[in-house]
PDB file of N, CA and C in Angstrom:
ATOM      1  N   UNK A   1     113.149 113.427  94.641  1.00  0.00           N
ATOM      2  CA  UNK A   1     112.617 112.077  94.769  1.00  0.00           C
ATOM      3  C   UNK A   1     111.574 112.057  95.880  1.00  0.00           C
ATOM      4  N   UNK A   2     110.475 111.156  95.790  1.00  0.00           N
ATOM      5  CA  UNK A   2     109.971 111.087  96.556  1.00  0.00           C
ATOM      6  C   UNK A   2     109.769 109.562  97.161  1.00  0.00           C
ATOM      7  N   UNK A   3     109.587 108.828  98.357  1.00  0.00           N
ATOM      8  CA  UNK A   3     109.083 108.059  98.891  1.00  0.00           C
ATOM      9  C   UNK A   3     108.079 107.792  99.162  1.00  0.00           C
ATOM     10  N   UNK A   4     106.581 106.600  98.885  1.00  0.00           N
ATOM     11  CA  UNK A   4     105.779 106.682  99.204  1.00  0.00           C
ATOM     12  C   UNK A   4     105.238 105.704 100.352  1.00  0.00           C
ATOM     13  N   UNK A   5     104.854 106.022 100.797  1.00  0.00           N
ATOM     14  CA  UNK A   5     104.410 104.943 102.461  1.00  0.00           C
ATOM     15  C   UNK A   5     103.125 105.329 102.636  1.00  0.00           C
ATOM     16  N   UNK A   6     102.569 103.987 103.077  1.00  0.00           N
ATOM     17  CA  UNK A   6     101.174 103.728 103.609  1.00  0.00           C
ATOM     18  C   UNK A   6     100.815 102.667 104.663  1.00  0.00           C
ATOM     19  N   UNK A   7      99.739 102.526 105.425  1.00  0.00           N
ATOM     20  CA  UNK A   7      99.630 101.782 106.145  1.00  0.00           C
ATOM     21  C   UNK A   7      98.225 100.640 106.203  1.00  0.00           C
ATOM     22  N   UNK A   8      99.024  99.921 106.745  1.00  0.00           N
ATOM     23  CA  UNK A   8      97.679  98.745 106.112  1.00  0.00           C
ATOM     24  C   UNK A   8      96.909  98.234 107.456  1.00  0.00           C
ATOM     25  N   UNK A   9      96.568  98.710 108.557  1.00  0.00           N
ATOM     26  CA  UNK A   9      95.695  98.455 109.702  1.00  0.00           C
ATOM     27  C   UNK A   9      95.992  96.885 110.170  1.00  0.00           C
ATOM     28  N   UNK A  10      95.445  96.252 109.314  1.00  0.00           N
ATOM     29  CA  UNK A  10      95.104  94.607 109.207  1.00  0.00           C
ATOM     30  C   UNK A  10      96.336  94.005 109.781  1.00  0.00           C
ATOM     31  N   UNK A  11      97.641  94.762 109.455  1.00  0.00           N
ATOM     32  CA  UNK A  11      98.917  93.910 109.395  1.00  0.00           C
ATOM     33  C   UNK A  11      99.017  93.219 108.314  1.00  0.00           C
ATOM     34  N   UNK A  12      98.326  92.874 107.489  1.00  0.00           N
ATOM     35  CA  UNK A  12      98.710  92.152 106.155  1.00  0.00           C
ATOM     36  C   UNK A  12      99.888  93.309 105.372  1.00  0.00           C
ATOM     37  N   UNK A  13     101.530  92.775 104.957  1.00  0.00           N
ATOM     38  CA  UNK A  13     101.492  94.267 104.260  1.00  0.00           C
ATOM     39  C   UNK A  13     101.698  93.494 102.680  1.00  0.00           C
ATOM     40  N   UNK A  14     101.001  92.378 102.104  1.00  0.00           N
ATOM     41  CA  UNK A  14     100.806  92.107 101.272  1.00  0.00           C
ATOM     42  C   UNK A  14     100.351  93.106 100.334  1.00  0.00           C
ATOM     43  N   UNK A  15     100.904  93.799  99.289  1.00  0.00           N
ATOM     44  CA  UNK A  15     100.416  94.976  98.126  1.00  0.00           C
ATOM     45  C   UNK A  15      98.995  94.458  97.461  1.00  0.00           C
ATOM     46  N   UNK A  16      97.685  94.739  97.435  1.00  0.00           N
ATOM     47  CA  UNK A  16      96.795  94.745  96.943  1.00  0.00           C
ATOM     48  C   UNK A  16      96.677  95.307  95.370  1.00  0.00           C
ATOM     49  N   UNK A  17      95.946  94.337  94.749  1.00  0.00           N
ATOM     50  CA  UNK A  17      96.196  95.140  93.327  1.00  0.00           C
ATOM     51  C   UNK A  17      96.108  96.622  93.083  1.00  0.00           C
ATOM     52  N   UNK A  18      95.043  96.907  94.154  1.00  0.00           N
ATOM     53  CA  UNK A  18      94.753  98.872  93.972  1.00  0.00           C
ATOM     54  C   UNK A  18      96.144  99.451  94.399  1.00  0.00           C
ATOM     55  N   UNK A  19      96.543  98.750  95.065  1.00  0.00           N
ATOM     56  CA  UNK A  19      98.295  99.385  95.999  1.00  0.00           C
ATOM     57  C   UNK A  19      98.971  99.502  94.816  1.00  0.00           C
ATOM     58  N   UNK A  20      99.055  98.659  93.643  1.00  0.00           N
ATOM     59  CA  UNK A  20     100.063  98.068  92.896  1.00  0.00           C
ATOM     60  C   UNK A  20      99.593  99.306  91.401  1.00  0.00           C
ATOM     61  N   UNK A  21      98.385  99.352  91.315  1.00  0.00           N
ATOM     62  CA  UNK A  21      97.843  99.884  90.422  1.00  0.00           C
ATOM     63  C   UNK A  21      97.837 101.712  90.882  1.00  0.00           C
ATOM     64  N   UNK A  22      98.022 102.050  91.900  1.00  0.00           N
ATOM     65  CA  UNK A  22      97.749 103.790  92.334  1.00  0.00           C
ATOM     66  C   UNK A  22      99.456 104.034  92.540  1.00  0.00           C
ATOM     67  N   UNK A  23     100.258 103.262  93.001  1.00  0.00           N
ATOM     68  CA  UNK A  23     101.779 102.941  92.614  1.00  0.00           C
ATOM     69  C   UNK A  23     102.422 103.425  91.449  1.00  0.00           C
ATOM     70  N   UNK A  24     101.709 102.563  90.034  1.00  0.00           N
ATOM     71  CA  UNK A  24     101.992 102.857  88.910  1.00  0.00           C
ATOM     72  C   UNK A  24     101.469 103.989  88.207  1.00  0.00           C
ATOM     73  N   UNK A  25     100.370 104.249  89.006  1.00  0.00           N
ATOM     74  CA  UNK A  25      99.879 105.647  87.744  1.00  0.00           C
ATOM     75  C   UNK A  25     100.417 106.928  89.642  1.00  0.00           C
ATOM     76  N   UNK A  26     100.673 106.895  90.209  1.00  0.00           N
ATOM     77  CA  UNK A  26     101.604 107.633  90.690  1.00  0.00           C
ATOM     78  C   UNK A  26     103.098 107.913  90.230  1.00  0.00           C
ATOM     79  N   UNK A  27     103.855 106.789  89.810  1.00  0.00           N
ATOM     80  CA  UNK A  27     105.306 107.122  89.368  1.00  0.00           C
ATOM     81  C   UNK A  27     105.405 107.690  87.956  1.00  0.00           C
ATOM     82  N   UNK A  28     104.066 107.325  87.954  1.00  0.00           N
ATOM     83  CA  UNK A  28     104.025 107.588  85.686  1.00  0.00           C
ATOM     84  C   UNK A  28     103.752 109.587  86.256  1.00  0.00           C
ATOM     85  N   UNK A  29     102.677 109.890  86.402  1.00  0.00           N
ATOM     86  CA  UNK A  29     102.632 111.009  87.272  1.00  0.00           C
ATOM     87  C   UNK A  29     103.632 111.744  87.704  1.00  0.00           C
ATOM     88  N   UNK A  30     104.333 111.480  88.712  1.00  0.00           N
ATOM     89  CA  UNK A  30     105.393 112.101  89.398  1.00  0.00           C
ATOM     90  C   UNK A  30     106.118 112.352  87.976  1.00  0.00           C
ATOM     91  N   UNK A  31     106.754 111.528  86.780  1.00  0.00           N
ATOM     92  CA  UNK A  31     107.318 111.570  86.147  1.00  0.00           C
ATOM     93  C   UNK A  31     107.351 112.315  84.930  1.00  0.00           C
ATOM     94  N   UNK A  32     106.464 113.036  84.953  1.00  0.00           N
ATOM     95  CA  UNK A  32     105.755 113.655  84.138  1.00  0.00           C
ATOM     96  C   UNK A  32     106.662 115.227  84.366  1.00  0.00           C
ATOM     97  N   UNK A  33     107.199 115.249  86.039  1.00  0.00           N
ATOM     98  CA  UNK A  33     107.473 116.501  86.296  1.00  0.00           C
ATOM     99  C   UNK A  33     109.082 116.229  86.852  1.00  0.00           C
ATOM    100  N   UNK A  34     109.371 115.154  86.102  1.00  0.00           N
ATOM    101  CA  UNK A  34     110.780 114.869  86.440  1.00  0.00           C
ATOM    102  C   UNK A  34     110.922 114.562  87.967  1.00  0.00           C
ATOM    103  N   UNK A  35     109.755 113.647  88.708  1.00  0.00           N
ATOM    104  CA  UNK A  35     110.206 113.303  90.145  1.00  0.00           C
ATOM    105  C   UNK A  35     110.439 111.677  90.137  1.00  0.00           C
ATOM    106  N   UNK A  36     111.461 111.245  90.654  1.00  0.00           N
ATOM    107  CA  UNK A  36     111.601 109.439  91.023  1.00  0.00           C
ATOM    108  C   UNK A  36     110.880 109.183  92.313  1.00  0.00           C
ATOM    109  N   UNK A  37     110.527 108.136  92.096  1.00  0.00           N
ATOM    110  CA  UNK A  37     109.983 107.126  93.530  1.00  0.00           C
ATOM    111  C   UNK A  37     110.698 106.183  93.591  1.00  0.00           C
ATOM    112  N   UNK A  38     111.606 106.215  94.246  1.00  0.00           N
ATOM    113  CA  UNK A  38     112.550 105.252  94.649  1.00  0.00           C
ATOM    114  C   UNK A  38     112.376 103.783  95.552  1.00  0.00           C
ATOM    115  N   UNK A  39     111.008 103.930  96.199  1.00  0.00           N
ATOM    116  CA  UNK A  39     110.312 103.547  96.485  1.00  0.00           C
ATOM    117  C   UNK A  39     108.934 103.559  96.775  1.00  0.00           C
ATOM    118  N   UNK A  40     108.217 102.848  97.353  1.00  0.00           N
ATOM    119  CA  UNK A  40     107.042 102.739  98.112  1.00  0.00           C
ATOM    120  C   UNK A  40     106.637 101.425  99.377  1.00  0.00           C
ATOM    121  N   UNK A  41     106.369 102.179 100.390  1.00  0.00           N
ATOM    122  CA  UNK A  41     106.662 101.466 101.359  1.00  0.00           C
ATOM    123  C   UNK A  41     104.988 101.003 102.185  1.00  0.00           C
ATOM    124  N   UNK A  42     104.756  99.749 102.640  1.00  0.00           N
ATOM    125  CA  UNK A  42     103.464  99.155 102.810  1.00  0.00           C
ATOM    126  C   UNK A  42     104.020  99.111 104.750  1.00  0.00           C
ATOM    127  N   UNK A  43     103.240  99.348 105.543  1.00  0.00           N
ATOM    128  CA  UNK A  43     103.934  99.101 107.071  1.00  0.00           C
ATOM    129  C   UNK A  43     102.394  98.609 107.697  1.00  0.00           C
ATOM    130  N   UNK A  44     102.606  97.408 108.183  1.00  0.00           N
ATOM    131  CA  UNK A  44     101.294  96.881 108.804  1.00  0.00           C
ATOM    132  C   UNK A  44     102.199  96.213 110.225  1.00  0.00           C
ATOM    133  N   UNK A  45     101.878  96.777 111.160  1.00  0.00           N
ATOM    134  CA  UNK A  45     102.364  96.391 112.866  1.00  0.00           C
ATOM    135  C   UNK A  45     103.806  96.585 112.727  1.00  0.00           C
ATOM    136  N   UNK A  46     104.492  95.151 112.642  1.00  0.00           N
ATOM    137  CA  UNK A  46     105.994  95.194 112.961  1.00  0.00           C
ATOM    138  C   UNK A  46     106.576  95.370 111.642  1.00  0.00           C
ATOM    139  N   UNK A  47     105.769  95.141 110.386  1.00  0.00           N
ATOM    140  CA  UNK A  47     106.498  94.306 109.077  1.00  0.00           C
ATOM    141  C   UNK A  47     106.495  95.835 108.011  1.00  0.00           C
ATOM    142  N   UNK A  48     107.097  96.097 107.440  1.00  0.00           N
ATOM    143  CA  UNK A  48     107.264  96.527 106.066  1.00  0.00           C
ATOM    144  C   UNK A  48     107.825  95.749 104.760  1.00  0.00           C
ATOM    145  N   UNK A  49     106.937  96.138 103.808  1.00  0.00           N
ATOM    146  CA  UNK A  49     106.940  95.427 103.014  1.00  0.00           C
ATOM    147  C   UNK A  49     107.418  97.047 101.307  1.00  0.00           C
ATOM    148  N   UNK A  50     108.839  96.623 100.697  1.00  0.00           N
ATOM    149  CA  UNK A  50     109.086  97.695  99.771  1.00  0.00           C
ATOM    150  C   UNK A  50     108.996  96.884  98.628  1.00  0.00           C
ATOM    151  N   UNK A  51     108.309  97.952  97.553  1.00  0.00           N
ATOM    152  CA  UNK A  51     108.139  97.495  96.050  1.00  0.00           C
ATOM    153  C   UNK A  51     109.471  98.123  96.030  1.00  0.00           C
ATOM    154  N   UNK A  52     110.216  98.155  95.670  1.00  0.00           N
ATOM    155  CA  UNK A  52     111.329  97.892  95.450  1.00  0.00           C
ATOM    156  C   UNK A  52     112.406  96.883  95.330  1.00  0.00           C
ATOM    157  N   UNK A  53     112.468  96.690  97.026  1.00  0.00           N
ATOM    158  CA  UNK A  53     112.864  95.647  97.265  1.00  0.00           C
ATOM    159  C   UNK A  53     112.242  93.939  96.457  1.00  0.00           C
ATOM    160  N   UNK A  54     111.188  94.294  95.883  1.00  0.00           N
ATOM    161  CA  UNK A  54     110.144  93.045  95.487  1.00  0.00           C
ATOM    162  C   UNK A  54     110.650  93.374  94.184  1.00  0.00           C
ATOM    163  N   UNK A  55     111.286  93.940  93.908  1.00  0.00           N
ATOM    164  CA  UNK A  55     111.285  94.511  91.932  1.00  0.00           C
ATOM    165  C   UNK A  55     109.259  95.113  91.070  1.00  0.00           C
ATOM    166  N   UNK A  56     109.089  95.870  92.282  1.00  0.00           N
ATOM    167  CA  UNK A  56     107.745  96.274  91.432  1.00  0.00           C
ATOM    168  C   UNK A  56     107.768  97.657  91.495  1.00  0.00           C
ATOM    169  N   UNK A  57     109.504  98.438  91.091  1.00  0.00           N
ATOM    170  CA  UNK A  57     109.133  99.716  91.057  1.00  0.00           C
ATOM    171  C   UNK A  57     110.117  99.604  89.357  1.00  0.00           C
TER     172      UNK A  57
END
């Protein structure tokens, strides 16, 4: 499995459609070779924000 994390400078850790869209053709990807993403994780200052936790994995 893998986890994916990124960071968003701004502090916004609102998912941007490109976030949402490189997300999905990443897990389709990974999956291809039998890997899960169990998540993906957005971290801007104090806040993280998981597609997961949001139901967008």
């Amino acid at each position: 499995a893998v986890v994916l994390a990124h960071n968003h400078p701004s502090g916004e850790v609102t998912p941007s459609k490109a976030d949402r869209l490189i997300t999905e053709r990443l897990v389709q990807a990974l999956g291809l070779v039998d890997i899960r993403v169990p998540d993906h994780l957005i971290v801007g200052g104090s806040q993280v924000f998981s597609f997961a936790e949001h139901g967008l994995l």
